[in-house]
C-alpha atoms as a PDB file:
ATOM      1  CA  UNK A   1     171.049  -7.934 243.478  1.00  0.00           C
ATOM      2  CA  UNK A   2     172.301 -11.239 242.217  1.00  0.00           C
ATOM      3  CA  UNK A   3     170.344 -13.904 242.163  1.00  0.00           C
ATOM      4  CA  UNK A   4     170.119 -17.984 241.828  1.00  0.00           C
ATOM      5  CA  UNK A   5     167.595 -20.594 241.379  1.00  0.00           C
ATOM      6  CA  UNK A   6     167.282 -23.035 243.794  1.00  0.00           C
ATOM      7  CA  UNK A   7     165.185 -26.692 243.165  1.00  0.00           C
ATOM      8  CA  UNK A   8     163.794 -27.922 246.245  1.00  0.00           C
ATOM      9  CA  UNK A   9     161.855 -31.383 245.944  1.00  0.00           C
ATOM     10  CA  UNK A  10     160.970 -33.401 249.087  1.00  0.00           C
ATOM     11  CA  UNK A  11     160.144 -37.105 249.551  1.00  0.00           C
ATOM     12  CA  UNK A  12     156.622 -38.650 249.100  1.00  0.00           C
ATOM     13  CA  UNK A  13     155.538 -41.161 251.875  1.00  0.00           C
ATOM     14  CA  UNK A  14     153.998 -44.420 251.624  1.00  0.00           C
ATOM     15  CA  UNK A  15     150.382 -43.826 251.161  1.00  0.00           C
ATOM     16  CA  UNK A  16     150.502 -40.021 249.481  1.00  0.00           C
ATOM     17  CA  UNK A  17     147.939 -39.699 246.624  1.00  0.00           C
ATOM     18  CA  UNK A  18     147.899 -37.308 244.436  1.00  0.00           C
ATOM     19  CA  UNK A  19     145.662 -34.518 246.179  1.00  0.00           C
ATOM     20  CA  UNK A  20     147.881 -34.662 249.306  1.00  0.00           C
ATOM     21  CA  UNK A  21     151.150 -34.266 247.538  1.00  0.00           C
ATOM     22  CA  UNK A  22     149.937 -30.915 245.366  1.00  0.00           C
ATOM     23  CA  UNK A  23     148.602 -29.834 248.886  1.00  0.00           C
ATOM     24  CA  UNK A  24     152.202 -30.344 250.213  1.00  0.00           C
ATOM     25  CA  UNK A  25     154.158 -28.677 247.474  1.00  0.00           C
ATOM     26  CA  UNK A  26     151.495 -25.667 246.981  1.00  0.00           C
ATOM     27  CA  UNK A  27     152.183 -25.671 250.780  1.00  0.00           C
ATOM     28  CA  UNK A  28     155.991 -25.310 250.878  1.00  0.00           C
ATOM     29  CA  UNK A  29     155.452 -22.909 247.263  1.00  0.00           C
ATOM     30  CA  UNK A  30     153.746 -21.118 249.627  1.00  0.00           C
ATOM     31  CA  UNK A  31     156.151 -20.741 252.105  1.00  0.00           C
ATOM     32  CA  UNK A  32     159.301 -20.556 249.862  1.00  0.00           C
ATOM     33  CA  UNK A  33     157.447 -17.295 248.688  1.00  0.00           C
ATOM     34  CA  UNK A  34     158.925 -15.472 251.561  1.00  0.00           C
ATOM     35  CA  UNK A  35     162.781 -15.744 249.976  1.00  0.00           C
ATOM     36  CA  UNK A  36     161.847 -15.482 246.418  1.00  0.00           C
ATOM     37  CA  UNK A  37     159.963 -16.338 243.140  1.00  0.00           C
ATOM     38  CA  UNK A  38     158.570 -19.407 243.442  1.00  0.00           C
ATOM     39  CA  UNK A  39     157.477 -21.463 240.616  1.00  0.00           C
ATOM     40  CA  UNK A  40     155.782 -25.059 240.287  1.00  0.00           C
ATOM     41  CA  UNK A  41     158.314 -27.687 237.967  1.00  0.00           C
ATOM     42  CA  UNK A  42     155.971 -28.021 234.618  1.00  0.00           C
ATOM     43  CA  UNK A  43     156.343 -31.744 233.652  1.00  0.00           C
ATOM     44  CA  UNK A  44     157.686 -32.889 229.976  1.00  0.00           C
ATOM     45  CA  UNK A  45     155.081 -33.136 227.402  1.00  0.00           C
ATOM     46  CA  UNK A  46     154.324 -36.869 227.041  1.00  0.00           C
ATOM     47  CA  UNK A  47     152.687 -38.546 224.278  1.00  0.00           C
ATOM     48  CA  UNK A  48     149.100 -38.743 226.746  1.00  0.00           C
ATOM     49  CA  UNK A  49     149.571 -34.985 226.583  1.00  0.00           C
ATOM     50  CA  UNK A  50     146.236 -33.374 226.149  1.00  0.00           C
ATOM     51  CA  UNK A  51     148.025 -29.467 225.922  1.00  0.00           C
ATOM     52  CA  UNK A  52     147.249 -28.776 229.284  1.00  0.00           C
ATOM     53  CA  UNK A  53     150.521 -28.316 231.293  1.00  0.00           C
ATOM     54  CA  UNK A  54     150.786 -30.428 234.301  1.00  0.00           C
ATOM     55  CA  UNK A  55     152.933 -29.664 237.471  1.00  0.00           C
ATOM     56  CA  UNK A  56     155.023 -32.216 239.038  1.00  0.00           C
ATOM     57  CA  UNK A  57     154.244 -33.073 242.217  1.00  0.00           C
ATOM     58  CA  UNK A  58     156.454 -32.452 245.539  1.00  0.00           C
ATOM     59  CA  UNK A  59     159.048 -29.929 243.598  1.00  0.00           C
ATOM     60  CA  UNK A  60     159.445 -26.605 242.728  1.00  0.00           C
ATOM     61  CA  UNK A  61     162.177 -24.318 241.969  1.00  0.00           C
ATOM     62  CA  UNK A  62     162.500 -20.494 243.752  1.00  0.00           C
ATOM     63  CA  UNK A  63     164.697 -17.774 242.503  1.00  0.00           C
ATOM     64  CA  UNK A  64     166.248 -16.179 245.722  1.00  0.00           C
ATOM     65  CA  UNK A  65     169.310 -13.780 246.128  1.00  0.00           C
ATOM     66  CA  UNK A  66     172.743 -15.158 247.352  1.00  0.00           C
ATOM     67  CA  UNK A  67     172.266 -12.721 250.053  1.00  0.00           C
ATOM     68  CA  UNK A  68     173.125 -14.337 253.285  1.00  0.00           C
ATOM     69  CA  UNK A  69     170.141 -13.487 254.864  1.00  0.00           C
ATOM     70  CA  UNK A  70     167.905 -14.618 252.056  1.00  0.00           C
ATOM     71  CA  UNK A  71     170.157 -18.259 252.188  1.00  0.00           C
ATOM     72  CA  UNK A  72     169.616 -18.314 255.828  1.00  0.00           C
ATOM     73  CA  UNK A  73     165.670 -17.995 255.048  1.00  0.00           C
ATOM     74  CA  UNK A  74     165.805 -20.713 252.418  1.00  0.00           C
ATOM     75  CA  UNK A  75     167.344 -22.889 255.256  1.00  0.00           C
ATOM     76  CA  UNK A  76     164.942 -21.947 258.104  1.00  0.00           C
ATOM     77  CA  UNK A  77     161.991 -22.215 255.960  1.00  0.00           C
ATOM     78  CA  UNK A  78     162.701 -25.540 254.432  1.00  0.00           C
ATOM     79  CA  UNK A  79     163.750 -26.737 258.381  1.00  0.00           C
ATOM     80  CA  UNK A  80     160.095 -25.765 259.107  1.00  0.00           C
ATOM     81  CA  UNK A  81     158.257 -27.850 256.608  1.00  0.00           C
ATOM     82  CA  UNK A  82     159.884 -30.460 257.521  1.00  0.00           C
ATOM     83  CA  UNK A  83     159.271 -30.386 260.970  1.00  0.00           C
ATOM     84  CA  UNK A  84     155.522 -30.106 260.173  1.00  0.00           C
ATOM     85  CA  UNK A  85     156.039 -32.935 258.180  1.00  0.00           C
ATOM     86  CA  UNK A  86     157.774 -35.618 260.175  1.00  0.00           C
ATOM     87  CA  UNK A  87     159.134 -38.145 258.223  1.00  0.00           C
ATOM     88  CA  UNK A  88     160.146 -36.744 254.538  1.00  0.00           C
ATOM     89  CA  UNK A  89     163.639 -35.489 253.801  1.00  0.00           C
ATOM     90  CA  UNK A  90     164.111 -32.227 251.227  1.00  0.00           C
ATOM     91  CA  UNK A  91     166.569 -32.003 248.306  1.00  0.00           C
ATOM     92  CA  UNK A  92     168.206 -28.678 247.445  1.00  0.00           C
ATOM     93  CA  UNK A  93     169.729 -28.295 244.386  1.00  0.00           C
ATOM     94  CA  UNK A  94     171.898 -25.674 242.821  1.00  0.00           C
ATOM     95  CA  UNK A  95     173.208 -26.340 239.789  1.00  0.00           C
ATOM     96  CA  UNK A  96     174.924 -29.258 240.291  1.00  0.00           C
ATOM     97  CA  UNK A  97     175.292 -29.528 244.029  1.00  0.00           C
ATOM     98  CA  UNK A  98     172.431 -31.172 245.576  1.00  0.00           C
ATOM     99  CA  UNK A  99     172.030 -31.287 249.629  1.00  0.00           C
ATOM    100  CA  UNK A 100     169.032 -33.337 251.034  1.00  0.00           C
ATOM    101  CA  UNK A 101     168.016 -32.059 255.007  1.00  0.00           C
ATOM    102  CA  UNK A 102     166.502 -34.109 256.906  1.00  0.00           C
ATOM    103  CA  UNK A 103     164.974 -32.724 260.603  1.00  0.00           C
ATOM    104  CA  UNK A 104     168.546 -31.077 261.138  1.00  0.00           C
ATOM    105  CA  UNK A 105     169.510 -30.395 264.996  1.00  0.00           C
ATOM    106  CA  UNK A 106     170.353 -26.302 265.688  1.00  0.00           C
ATOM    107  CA  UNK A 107     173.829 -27.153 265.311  1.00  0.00           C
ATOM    108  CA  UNK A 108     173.079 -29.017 261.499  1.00  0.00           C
ATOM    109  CA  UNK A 109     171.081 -26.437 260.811  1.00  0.00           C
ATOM    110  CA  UNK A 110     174.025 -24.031 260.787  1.00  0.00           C
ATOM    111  CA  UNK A 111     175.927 -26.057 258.983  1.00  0.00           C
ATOM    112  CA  UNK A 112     173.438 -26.309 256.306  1.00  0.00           C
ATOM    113  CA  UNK A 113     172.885 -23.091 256.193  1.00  0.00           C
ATOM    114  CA  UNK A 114     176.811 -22.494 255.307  1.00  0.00           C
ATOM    115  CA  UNK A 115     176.584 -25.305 253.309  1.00  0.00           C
ATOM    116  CA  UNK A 116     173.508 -23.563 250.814  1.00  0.00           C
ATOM    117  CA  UNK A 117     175.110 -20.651 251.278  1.00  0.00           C
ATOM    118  CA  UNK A 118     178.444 -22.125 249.348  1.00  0.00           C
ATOM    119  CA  UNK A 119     176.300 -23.876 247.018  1.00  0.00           C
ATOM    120  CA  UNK A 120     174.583 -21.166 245.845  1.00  0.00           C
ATOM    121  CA  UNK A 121     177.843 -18.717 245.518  1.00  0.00           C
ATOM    122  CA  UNK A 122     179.624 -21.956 243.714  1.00  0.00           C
ATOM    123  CA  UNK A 123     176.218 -22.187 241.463  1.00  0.00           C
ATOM    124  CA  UNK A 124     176.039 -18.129 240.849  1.00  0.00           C
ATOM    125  CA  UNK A 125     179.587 -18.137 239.220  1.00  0.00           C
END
């Protein structure tokens, strides 16, 4: 089964600490878990660096096939957060196409869902 990684960062609002934006992105790690591996996004090593990897906050990357089905999940699971989370928008990115979704209609949704779906064969070749 071929396969493709897929970055998916959303938007912090005015007001998120720390501690509510690792909630949110173990949250939608959680749920991307569904439609493939799902990994947190290690940040650089800075010159602070004590050894200990740290995790960025509000992104992680998930390696899902380019099964239409699995694309359609990726869509429909993303469109949930985000309606839990009124307000923030989502970035997609494959390779170097990059989509953001923000609370899509049905009909968007669709579209989108081509859209990822196009992406991810363009970024598989």
């Amino acid at each position: 089964m071929s396969q493709v990684r897929v970055e998916v960062t959303f938007t912090p609002l005015t007001g998120d600490d720390d501690f509510v934006l690792d909630q949110l992105t173990e949250e939608l790690a959680d749920d991307l878990r569904q439609v493939g591996d799902v990994r947190r996004v290690p940040l650089a090593p800075g010159p602070a660096s004590k050894g200990v990897a740290e995790l960025a906050l509000a992104a992680v990357t998930v390696l899902t096939s380019v099964d239409p089905s699995y694309v359609q999940s990726l869509v429909d699971v993303t469109v949930a957060f985000l309606q839990r989370h009124t307000g923030r928008r989502v970035q997609l990115r494959v390779g170097d196409v990059e989509l953001t979704i923000d609370q899509p209609t049905r009909g968007e949704t669709a579209e989108l869902i081509e859209t990822v779906r196009a992406a991810i064969e363009a970024g598989h070749r």
